[in-house]
N, C-alpha and C. Protein backbone atom coordinates (compact mmCIF):
# COMPACT_ATOMS: atom_id res chain seq x y z
N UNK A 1 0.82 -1.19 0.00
CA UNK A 1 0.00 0.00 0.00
C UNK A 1 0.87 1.27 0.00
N UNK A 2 1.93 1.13 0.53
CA UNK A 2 2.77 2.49 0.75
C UNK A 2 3.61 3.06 -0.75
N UNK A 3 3.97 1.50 -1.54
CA UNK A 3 3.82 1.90 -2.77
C UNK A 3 2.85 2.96 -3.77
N UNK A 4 1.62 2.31 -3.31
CA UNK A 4 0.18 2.90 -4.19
C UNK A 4 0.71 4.05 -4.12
N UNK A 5 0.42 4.96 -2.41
CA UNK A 5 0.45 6.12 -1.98
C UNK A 5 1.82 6.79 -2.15
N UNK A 6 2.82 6.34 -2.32
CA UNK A 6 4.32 6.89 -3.00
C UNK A 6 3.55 7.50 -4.45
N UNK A 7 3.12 6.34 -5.36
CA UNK A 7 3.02 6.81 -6.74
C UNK A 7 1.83 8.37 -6.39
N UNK A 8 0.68 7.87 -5.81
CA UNK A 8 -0.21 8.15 -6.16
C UNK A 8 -0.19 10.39 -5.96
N UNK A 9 1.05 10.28 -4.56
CA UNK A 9 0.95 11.43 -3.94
C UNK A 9 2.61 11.83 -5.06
N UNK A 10 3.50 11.05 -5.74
CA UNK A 10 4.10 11.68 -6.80
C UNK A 10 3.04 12.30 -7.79
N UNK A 11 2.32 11.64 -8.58
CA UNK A 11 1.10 11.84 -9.49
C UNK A 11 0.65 13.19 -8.83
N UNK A 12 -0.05 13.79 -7.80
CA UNK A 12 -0.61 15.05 -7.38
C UNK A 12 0.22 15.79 -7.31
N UNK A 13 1.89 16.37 -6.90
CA UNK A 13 2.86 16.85 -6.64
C UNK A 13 3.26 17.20 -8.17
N UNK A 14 3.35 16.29 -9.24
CA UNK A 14 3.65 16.56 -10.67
C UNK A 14 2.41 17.28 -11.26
N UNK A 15 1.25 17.08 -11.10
CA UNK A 15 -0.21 18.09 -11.85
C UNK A 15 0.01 18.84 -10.84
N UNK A 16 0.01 19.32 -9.40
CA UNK A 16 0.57 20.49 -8.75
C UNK A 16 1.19 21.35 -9.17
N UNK A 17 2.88 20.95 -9.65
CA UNK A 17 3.55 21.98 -10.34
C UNK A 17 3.45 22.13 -11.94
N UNK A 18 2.55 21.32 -12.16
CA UNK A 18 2.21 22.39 -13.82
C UNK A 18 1.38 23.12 -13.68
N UNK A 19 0.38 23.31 -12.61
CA UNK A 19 -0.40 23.46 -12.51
C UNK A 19 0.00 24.90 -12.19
N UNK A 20 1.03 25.33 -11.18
CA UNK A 20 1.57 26.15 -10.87
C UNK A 20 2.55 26.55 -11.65
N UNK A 21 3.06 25.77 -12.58
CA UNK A 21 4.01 26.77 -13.88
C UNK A 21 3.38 27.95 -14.86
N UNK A 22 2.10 27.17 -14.93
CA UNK A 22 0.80 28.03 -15.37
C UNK A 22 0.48 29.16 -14.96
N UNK A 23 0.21 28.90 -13.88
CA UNK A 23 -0.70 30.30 -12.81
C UNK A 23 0.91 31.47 -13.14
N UNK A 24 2.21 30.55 -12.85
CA UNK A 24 3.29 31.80 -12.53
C UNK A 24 3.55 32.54 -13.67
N UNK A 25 3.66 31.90 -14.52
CA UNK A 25 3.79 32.39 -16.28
C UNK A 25 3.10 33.32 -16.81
N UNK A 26 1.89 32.65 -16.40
CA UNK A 26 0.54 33.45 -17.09
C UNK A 26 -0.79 33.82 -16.34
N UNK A 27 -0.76 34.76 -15.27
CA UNK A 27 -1.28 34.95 -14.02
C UNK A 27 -2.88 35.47 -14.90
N UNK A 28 -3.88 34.72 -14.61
CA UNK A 28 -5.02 35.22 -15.44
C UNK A 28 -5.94 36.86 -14.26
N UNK A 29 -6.59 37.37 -15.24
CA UNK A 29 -6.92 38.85 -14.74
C UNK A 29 -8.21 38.06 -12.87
N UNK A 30 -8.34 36.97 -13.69
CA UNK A 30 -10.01 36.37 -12.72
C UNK A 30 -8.68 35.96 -11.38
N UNK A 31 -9.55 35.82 -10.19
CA UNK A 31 -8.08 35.46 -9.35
C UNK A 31 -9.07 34.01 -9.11
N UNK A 32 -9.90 33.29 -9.59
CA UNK A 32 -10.43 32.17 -9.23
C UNK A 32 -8.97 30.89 -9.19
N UNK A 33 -8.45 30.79 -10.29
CA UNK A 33 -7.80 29.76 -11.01
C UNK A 33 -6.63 29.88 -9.88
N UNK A 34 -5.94 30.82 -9.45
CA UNK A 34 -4.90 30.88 -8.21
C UNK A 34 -6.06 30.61 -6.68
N UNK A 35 -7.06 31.35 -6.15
CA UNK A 35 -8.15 30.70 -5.52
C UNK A 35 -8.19 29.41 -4.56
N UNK A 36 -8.37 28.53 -5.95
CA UNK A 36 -8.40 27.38 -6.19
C UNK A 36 -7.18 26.78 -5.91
N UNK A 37 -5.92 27.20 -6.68
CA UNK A 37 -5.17 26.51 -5.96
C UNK A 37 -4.51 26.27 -4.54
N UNK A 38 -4.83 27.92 -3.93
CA UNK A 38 -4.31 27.79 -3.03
C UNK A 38 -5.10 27.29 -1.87
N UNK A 39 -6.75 26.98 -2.14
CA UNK A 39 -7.38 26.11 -1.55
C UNK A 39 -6.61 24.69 -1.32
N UNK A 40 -6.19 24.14 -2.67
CA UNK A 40 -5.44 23.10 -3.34
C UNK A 40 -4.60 22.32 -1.65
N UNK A 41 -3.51 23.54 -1.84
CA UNK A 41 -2.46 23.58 -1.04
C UNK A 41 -2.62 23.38 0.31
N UNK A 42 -3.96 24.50 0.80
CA UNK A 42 -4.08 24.56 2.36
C UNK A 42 -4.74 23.32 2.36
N UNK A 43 -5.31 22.46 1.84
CA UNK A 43 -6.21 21.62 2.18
C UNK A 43 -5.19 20.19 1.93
N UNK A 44 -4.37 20.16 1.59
CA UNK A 44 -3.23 18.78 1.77
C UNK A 44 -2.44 19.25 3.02
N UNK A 45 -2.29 20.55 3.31
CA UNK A 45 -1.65 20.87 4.84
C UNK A 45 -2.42 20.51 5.75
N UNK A 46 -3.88 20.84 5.78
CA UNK A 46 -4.77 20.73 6.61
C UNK A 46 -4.80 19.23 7.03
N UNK A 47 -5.29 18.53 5.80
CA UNK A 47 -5.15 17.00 6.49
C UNK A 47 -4.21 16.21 6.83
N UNK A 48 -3.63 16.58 6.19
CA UNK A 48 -1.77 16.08 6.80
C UNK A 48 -1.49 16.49 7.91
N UNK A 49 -1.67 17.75 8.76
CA UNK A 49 -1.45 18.22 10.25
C UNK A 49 -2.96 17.43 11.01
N UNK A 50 -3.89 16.75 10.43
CA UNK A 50 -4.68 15.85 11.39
C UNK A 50 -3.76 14.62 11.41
N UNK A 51 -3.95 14.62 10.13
CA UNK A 51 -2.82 12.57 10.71
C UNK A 51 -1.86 12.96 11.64
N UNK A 52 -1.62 14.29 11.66
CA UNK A 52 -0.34 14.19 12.50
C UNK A 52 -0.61 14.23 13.89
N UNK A 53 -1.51 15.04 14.11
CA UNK A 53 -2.08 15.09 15.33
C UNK A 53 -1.56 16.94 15.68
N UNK A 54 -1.74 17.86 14.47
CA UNK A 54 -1.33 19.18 14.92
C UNK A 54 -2.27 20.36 14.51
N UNK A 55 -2.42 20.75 15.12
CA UNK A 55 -3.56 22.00 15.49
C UNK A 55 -3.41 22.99 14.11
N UNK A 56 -4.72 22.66 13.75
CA UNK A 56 -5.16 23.65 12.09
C UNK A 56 -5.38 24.80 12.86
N UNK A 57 -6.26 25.21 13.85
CA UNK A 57 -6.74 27.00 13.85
C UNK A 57 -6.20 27.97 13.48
N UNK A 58 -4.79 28.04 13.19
CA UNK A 58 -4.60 28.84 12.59
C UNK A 58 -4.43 29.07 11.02
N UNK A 59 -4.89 27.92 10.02
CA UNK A 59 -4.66 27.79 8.83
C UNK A 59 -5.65 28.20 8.25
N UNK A 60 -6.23 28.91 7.50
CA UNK A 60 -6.95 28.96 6.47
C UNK A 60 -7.30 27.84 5.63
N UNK A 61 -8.69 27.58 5.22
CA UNK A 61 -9.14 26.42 4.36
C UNK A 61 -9.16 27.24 2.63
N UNK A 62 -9.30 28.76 2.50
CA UNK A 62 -9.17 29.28 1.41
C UNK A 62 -8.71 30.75 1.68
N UNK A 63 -7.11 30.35 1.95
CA UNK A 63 -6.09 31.37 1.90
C UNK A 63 -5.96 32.27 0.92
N UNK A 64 -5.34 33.42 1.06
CA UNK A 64 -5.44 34.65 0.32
C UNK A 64 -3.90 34.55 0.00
N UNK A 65 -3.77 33.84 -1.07
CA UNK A 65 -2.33 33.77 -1.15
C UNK A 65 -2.01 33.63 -2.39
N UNK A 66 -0.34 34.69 -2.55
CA UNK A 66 -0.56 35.26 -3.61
C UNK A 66 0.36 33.97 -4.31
N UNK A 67 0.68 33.89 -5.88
CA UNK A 67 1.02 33.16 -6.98
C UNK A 67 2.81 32.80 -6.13
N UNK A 68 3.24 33.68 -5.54
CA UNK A 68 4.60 33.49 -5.06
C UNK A 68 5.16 32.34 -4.50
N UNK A 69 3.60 32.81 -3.53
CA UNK A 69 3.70 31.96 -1.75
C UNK A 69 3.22 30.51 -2.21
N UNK A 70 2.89 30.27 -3.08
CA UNK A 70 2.51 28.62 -3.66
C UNK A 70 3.77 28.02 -3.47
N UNK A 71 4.43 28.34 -4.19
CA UNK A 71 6.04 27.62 -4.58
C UNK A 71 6.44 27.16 -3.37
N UNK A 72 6.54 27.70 -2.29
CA UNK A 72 6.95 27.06 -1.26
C UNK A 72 6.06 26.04 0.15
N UNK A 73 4.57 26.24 -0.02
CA UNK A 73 4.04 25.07 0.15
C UNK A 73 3.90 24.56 -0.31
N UNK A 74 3.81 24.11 -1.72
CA UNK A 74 3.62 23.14 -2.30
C UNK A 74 5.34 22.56 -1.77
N UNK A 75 6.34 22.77 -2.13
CA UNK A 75 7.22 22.04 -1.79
C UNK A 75 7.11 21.47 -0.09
N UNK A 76 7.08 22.07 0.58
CA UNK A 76 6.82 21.94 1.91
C UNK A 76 5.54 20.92 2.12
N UNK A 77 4.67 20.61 1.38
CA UNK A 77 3.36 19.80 1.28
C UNK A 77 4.38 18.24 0.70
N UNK A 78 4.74 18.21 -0.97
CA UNK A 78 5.42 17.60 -1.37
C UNK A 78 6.59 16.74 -0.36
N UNK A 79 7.59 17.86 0.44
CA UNK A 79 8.06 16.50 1.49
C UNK A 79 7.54 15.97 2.63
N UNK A 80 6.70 16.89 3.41
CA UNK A 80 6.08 16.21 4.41
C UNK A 80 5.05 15.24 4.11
N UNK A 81 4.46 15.25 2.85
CA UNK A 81 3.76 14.03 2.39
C UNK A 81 4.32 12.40 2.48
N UNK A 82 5.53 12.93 1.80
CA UNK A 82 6.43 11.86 1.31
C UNK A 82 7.09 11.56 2.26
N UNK A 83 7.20 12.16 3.19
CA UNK A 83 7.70 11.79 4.58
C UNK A 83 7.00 10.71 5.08
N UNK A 84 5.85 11.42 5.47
CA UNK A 84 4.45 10.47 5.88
C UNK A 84 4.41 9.14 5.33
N UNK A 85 4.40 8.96 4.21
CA UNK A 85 3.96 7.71 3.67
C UNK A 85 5.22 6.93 3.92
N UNK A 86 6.53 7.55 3.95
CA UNK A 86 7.81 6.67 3.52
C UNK A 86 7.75 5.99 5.53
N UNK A 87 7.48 6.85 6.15
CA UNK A 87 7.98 6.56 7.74
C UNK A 87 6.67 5.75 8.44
N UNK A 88 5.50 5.85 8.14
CA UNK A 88 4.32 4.96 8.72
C UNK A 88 4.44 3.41 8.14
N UNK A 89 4.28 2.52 9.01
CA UNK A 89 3.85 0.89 8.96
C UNK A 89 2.64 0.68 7.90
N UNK A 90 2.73 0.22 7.18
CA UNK A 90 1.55 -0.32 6.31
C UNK A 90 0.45 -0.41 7.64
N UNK A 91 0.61 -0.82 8.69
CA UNK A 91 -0.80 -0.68 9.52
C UNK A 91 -1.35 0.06 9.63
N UNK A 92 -1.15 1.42 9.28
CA UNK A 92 -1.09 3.00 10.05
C UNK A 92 -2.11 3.13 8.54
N UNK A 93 -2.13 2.48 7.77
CA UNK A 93 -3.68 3.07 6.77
C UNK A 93 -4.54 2.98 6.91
N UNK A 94 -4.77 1.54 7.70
CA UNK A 94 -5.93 1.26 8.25
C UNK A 94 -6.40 1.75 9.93
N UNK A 95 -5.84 2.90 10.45
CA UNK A 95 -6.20 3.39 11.73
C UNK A 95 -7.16 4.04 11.39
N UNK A 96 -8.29 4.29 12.37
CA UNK A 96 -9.02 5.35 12.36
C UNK A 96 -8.35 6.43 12.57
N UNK A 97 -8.43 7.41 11.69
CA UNK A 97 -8.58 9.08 12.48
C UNK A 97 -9.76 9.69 13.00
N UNK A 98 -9.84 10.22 14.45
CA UNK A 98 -10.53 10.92 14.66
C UNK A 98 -10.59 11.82 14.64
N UNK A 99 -11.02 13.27 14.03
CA UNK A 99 -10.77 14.67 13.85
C UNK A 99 -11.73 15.30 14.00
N UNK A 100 -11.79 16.59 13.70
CA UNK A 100 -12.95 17.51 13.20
C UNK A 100 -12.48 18.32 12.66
N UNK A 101 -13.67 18.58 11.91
CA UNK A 101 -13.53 19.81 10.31
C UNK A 101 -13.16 21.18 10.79
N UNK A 102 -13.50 21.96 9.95
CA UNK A 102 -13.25 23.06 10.12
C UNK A 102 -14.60 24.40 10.78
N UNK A 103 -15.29 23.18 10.63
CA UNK A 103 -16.54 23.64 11.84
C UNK A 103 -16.47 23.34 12.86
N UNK A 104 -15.48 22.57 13.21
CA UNK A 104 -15.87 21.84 14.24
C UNK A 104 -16.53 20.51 14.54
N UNK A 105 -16.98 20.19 13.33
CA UNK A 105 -17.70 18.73 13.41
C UNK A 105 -16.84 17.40 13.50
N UNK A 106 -17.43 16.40 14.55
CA UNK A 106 -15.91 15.59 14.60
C UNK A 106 -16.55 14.25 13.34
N UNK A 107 -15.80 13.15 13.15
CA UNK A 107 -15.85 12.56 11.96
C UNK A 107 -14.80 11.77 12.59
N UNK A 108 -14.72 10.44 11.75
CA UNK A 108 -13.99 9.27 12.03
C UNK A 108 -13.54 8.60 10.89
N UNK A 109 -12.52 8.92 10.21
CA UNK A 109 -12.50 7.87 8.61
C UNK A 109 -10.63 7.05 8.76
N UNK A 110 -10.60 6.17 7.84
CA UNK A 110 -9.23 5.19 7.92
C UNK A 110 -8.53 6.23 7.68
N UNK A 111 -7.07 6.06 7.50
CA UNK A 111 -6.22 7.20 7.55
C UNK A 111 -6.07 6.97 5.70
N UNK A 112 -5.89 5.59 5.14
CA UNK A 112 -6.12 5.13 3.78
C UNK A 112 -7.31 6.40 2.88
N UNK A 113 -8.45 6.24 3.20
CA UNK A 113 -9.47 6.75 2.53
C UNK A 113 -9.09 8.69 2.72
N UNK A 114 -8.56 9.06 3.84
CA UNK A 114 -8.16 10.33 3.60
C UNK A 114 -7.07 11.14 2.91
N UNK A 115 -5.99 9.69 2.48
CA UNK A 115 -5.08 10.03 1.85
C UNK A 115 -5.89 10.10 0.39
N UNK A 116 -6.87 9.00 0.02
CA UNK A 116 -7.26 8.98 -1.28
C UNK A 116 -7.94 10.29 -1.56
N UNK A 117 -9.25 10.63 -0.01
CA UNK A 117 -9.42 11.70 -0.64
C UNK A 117 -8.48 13.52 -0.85
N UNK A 118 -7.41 13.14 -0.36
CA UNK A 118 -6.49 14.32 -0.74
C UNK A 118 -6.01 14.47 -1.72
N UNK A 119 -6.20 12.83 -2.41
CA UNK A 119 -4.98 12.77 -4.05
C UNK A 119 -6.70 13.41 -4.80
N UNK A 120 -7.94 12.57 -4.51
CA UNK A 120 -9.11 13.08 -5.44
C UNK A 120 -9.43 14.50 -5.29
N UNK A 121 -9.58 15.36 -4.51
CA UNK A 121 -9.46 16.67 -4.09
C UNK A 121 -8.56 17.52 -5.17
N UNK A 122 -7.45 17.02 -4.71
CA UNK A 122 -6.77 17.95 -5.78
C UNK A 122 -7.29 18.12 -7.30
N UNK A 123 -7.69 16.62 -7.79
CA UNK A 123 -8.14 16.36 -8.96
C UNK A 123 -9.26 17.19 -9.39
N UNK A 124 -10.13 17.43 -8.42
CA UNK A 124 -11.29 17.60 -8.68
C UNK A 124 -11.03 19.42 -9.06
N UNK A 125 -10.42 19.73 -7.93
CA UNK A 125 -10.40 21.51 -8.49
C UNK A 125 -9.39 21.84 -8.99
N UNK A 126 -8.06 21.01 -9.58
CA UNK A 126 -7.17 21.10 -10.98
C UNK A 126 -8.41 21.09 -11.97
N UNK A 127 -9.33 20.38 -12.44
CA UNK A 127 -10.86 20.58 -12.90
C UNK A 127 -10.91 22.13 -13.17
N UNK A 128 -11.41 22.07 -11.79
CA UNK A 128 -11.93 23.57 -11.66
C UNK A 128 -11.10 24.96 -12.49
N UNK A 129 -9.78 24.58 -11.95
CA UNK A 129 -8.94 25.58 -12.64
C UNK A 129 -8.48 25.52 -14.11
N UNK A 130 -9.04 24.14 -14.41
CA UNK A 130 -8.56 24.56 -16.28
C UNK A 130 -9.82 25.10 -16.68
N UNK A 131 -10.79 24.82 -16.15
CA UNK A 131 -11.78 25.29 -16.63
C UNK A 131 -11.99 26.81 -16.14
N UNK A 132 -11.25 27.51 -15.32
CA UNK A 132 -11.49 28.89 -15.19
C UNK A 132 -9.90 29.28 -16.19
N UNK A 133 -9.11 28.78 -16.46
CA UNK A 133 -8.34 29.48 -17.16
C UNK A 133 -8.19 29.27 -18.69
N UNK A 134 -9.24 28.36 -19.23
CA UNK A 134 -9.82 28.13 -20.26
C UNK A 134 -10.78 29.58 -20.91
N UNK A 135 -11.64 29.78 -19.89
CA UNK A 135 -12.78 30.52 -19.58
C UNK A 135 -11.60 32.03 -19.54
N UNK A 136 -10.56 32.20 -19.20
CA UNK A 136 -9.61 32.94 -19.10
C UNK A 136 -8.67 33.42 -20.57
N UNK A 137 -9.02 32.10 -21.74
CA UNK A 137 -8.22 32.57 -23.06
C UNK A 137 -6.86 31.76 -22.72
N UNK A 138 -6.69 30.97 -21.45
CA UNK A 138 -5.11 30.54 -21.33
C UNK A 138 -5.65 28.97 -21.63
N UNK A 139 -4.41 28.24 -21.59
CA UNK A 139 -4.35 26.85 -22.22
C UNK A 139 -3.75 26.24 -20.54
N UNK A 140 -4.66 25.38 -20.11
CA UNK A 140 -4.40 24.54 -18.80
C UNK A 140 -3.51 23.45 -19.06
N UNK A 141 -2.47 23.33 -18.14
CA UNK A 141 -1.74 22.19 -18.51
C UNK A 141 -2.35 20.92 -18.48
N UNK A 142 -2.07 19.92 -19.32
CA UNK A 142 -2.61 18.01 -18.68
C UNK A 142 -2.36 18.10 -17.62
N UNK A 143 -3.05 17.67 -16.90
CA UNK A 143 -2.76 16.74 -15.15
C UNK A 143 -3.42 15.41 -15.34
N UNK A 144 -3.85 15.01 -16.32
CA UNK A 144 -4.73 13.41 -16.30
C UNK A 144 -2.98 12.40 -15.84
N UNK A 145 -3.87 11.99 -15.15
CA UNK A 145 -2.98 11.04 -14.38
C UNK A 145 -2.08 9.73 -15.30
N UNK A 146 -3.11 9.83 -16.67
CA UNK A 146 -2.51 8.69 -17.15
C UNK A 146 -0.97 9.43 -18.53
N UNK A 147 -1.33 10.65 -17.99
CA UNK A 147 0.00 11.76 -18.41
C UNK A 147 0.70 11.59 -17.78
N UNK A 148 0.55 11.50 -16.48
CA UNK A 148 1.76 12.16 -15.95
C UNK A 148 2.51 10.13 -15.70
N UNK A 149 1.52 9.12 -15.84
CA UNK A 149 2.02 7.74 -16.19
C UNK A 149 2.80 7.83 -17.47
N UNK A 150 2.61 7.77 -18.32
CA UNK A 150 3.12 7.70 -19.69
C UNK A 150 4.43 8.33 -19.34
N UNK A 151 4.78 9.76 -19.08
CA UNK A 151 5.97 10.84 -18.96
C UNK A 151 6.84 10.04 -17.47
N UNK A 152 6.56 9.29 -16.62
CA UNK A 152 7.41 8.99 -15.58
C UNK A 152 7.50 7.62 -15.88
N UNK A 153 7.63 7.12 -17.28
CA UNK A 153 8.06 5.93 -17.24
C UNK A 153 9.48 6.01 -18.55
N UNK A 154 9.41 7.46 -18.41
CA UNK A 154 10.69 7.75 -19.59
C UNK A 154 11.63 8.13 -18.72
């Protein structure tokens, strides 16, 4: 399993930074498409400081952050991810986490299913952002996963 989650959290980290070669290059006038990403970002910090067991209140779930300040969480996301997966026991996927959101609501899911939904998350509003920088006149990079397969087997 720690394999899967090696590939799977390389795969989000690679559509991450095209994703962000984009936004830096060609900063669109709408600020949705940066928005979005930096939702992107806070929200793989966010759940990654629950597995860890470290106090979100002070994080933002949709930070005001500008095209700069990406570059360095995303890297900072990128190793503490890879940290995570490389240093936990294959048992440690199947633990419950117990947490709560950002309301406050508490919730109970495997630590497995929250990693998946952090890799689908991203997916879903990389979505979002080609389609606002489409809607923008700019050209969104591929992030389909079976891209960024094909390109990491060269």
């Amino acid at each position: 399993m720690r394999k899967y989650f090696l590939r799977l959290f390389q795969y989000n980290s690679w559509a991450n930074r095209r994703v962000l070669g984009v936004l830096e290059h060609d900063t669109p006038s709408d600020p949705t498409p940066l928005k979005l990403f930096a939702h992107v970002l806070a929200a793989e910090k966010i759940w990654l400081n629950r597995l860890r067991h470290i106090n979100n209140d002070s994080l933002a779930v949709f930070p005001e952050l500008p095209v700069e300040g990406c570059r360095p969480l995303l890297a900072d996301n990128v190793r503490a991810w890879t940290e995570f997966i490389q240093i936990h026991p294959e048992d440690e996927y199947f633990r419950i986490l117990n947490y709560r959101n950002t309301k406050g609501e508490e919730f109970s899911a495997p630590v497995a299913d929250i990693m998946a939904h952090v890799a689908n998350h991203g997916t879903y509003h990389r979505g979002q952002i080609a389609r606002a920088l489409r809607q923008a006149g700019l050209e969104p990079p591929r992030t389909d996963f079976i891209v960024f397969s094909l390109q990491s087997r060269d």
